[in-house]
Protein backbone atom coordinates (compact mmCIF):
# COMPACT_ATOMS: atom_id res chain seq x y z
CA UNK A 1 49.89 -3.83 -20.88
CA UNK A 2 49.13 -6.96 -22.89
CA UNK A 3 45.35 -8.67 -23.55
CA UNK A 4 46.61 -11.59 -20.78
CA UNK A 5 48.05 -9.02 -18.17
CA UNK A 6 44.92 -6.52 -18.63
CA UNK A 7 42.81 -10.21 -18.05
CA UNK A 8 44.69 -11.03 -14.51
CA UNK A 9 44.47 -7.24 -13.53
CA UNK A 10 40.43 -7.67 -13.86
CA UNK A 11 40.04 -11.17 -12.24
CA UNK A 12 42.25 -9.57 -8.94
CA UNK A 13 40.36 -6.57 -9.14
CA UNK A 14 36.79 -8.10 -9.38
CA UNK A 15 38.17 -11.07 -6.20
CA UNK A 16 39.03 -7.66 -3.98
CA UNK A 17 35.79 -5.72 -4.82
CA UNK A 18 33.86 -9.19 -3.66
CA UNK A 19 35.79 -9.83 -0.93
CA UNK A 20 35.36 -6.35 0.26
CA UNK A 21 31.43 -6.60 -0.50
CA UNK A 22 31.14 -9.92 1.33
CA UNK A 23 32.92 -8.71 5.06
CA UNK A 24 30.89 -5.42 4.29
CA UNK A 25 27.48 -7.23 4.67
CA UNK A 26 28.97 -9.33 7.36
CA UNK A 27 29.81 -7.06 9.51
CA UNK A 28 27.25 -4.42 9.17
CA UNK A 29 25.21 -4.25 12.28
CA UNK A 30 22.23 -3.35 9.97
CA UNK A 31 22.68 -6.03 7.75
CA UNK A 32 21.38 -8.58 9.56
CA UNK A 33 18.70 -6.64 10.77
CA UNK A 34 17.08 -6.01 7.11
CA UNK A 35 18.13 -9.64 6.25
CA UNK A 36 20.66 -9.02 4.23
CA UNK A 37 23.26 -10.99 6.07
CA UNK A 38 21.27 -14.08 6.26
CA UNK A 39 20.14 -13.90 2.31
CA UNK A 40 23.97 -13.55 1.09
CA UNK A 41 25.28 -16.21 3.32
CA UNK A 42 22.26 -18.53 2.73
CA UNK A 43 22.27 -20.85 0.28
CA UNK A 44 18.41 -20.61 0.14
CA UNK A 45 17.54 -16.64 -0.96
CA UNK A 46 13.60 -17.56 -0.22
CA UNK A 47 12.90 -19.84 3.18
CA UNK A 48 9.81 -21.40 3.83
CA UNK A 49 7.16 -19.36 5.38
CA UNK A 50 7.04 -18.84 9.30
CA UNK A 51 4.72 -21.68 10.51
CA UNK A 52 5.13 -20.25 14.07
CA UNK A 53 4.04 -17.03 12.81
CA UNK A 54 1.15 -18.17 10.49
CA UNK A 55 0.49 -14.48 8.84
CA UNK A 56 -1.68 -14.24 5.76
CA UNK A 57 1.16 -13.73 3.99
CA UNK A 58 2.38 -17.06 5.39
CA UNK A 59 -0.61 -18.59 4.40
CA UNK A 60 -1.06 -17.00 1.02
CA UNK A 61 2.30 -18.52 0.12
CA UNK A 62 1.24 -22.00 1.02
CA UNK A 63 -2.50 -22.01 -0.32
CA UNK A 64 -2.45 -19.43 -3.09
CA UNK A 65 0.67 -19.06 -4.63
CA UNK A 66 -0.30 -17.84 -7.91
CA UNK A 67 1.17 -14.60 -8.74
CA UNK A 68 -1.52 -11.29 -9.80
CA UNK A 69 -1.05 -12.10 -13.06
CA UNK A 70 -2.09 -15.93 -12.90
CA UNK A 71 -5.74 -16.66 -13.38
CA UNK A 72 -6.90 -19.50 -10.57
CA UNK A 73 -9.96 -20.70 -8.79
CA UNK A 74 -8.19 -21.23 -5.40
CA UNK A 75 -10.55 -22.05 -2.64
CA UNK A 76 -8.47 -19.49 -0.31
CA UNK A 77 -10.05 -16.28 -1.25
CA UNK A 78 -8.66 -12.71 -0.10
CA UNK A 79 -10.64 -9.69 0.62
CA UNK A 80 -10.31 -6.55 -0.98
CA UNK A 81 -8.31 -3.94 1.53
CA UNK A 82 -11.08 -2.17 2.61
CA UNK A 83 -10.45 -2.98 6.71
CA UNK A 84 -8.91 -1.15 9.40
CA UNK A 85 -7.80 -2.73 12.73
CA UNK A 86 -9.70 -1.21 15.71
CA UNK A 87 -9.47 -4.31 18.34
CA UNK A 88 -6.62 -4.86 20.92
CA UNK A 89 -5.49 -7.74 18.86
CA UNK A 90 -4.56 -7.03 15.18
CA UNK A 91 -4.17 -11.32 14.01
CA UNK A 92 -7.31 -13.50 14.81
CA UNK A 93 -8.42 -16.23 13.15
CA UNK A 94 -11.82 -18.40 13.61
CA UNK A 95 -14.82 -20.66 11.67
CA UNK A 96 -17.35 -17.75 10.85
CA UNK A 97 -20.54 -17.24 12.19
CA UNK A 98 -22.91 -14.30 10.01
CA UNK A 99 -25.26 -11.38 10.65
CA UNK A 100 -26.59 -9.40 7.56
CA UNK A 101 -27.87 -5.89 8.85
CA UNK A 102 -28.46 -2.51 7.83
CA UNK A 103 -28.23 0.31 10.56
CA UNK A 104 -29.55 -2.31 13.44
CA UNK A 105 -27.60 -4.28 15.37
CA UNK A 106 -30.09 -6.46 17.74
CA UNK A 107 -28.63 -9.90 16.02
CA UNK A 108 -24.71 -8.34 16.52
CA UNK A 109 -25.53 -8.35 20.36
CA UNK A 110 -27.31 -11.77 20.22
CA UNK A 111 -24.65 -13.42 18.40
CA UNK A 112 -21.86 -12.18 21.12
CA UNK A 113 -24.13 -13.66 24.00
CA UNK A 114 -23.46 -16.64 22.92
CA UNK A 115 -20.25 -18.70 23.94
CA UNK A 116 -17.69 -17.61 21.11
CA UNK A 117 -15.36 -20.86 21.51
CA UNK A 118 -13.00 -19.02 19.45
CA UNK A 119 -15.22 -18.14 16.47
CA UNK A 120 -15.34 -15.31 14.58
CA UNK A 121 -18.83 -12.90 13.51
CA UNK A 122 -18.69 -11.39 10.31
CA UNK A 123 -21.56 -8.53 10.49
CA UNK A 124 -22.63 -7.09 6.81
CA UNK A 125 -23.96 -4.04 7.67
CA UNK A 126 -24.10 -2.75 3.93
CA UNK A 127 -21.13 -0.35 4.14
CA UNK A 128 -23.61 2.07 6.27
CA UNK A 129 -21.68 4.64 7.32
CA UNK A 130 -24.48 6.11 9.18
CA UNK A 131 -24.09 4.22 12.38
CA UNK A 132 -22.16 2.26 14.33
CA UNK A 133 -23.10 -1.55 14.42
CA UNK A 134 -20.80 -2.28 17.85
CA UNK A 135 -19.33 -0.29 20.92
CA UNK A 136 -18.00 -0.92 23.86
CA UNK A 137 -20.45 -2.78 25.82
CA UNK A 138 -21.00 -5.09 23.32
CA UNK A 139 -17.31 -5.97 22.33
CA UNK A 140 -16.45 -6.44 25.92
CA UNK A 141 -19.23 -8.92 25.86
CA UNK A 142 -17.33 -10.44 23.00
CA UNK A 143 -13.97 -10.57 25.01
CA UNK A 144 -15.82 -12.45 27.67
CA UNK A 145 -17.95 -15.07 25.76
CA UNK A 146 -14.31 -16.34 24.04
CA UNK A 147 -14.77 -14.93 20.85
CA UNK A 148 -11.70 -14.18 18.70
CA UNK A 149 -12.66 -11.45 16.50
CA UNK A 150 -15.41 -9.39 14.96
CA UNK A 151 -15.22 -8.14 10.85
CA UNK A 152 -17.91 -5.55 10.02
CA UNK A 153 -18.79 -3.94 6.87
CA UNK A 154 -19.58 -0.94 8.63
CA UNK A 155 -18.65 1.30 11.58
CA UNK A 156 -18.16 0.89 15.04
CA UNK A 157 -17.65 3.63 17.93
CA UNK A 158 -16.11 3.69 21.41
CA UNK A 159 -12.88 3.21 19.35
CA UNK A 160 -10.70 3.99 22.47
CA UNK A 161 -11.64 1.78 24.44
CA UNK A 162 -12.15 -1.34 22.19
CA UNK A 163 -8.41 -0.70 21.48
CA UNK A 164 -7.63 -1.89 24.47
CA UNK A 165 -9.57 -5.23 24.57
CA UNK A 166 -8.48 -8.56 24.00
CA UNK A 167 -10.19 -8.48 20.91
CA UNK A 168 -9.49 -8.72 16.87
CA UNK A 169 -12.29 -6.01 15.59
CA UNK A 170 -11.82 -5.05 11.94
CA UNK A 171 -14.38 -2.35 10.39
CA UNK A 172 -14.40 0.48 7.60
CA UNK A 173 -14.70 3.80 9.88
CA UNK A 174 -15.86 4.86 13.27
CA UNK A 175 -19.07 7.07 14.11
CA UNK A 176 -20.58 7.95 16.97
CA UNK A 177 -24.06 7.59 16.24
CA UNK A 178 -25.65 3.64 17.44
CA UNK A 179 -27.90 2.17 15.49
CA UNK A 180 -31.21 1.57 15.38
CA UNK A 181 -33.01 -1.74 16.60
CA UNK A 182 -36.00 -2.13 14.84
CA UNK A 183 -35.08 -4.61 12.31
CA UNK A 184 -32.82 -7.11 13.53
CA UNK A 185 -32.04 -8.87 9.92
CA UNK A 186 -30.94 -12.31 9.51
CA UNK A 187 -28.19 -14.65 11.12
CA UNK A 188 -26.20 -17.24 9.56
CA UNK A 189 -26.71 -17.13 5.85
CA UNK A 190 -24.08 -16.35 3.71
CA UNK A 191 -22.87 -12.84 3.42
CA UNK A 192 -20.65 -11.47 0.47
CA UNK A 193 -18.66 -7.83 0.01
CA UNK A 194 -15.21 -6.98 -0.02
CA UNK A 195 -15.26 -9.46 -3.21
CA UNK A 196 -15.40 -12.22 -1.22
CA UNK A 197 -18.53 -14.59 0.20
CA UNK A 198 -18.38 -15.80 4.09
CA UNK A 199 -20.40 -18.33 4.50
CA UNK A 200 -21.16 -20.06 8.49
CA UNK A 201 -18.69 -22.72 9.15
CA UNK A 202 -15.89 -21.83 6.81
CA UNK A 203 -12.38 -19.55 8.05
CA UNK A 204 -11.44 -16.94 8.78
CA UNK A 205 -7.86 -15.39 8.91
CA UNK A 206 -6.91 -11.86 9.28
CA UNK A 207 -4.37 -9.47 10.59
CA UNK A 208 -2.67 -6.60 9.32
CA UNK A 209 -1.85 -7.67 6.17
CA UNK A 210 -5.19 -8.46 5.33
CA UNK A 211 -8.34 -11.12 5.32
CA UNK A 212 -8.64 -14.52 3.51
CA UNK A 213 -11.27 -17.24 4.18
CA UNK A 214 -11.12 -20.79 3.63
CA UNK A 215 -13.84 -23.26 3.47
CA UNK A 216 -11.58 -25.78 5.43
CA UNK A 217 -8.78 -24.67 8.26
CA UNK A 218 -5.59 -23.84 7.11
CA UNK A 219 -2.36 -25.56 9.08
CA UNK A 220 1.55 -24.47 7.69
């Protein structure tokens, strides 16, 4: 076969195996399922992030899209993964309101008393995993006074139940053991672990993905 023939025979071949690639993907039922019909039809491989949605990934992409490798001082700051999702409600968002404790919760309960209007407490219990700093009782208090999530750097017990409640509640562990009250420790100051500082008034945003404040609200 000569250099021009062997040339045609490729350019045919190559058309065919595309062709055949392209009404593949289109007409895989799984294909558009994982995305992959929409990304090979699209002329846009990476759309905009979901602003009815509004995950931290969303937001991340909007308000701190530096890569790992990029050093930045973004004011959008992410916690380290330390959390696990115990509330009813797995994405809550808020402006933060603070107790710092250790192994006594008299200031959790206070806090949650008061009308939540959508906030969120952040409770740094010290990483005690000694105790629980909230329960049952208390979070259903929470889901009453309109508050839209609780993040504690500690445990909490009655697991089961706050499951169930309207209710974002993000801890490190369950225990079964309550706390003590004898020192109540202090309310609204800032509070800093996870590698990140929440200080009264700023935002919070979490769900399963993860937690990142902001010292202003974030809008996609």
């Amino acid at each position: 076969m000569l250099p021009q023939q062997i040339s045609t025979a490729l350019r045919v071949s190559f058309g065919r195996v595309h062709a055949f690639a392209s009404a593949s993907i289109q007409n895989n039922p799984f294909a558009e399922k994982f995305g992959q019909k929409k990304a090979f039809s699209s002329s846009n491989p990476y759309p905009p992030p979901d602003s009815s949605r509004a995950g931290t990934a969303d937001l991340c992409d909007v308000f701190h899209p530096e890569s790992v490798d990029v050093m930045s001082d973004r004011k959008v700051k992410i916690a380290a993964p330390i959390f696990k999702d115990f509330g009813g409600n797995s994405k809550f968002s808020g402006k933060i309101t603070t107790v710092l404790c250790y192994e006594n919760n008299p200031l959790v309960r206070k806090a949650l008393e008061e009308p939540g209007q959508g906030r969120v407490l952040v409770v740094d219990g010290g990483a005690s995993l000694r105790c629980a700093l909230l329960g049952d009782q208390i979070a259903a208090m929470a889901v009453k006074n309109g508050w839209s999530g609780i993040l504690i750097n500690g445990c909490i017990r009655d697991s089961e139940d706050i499951g169930k409640m309207d209710l974002g509640v993000k801890a490190l562990a369950t225990f079964p053991l309550k706390s003590s009250k004898r020192d109540p420790g202090l309310r609204d100051v800032p509070v800093t672990f996870a590698g990140v500082t929440f200080t009264p008034g700023h935002w919070l945003y979490a769900d399963k993905d993860g937690v990142l404040v902001s010292p202003t609200e974030l809008k996609l």
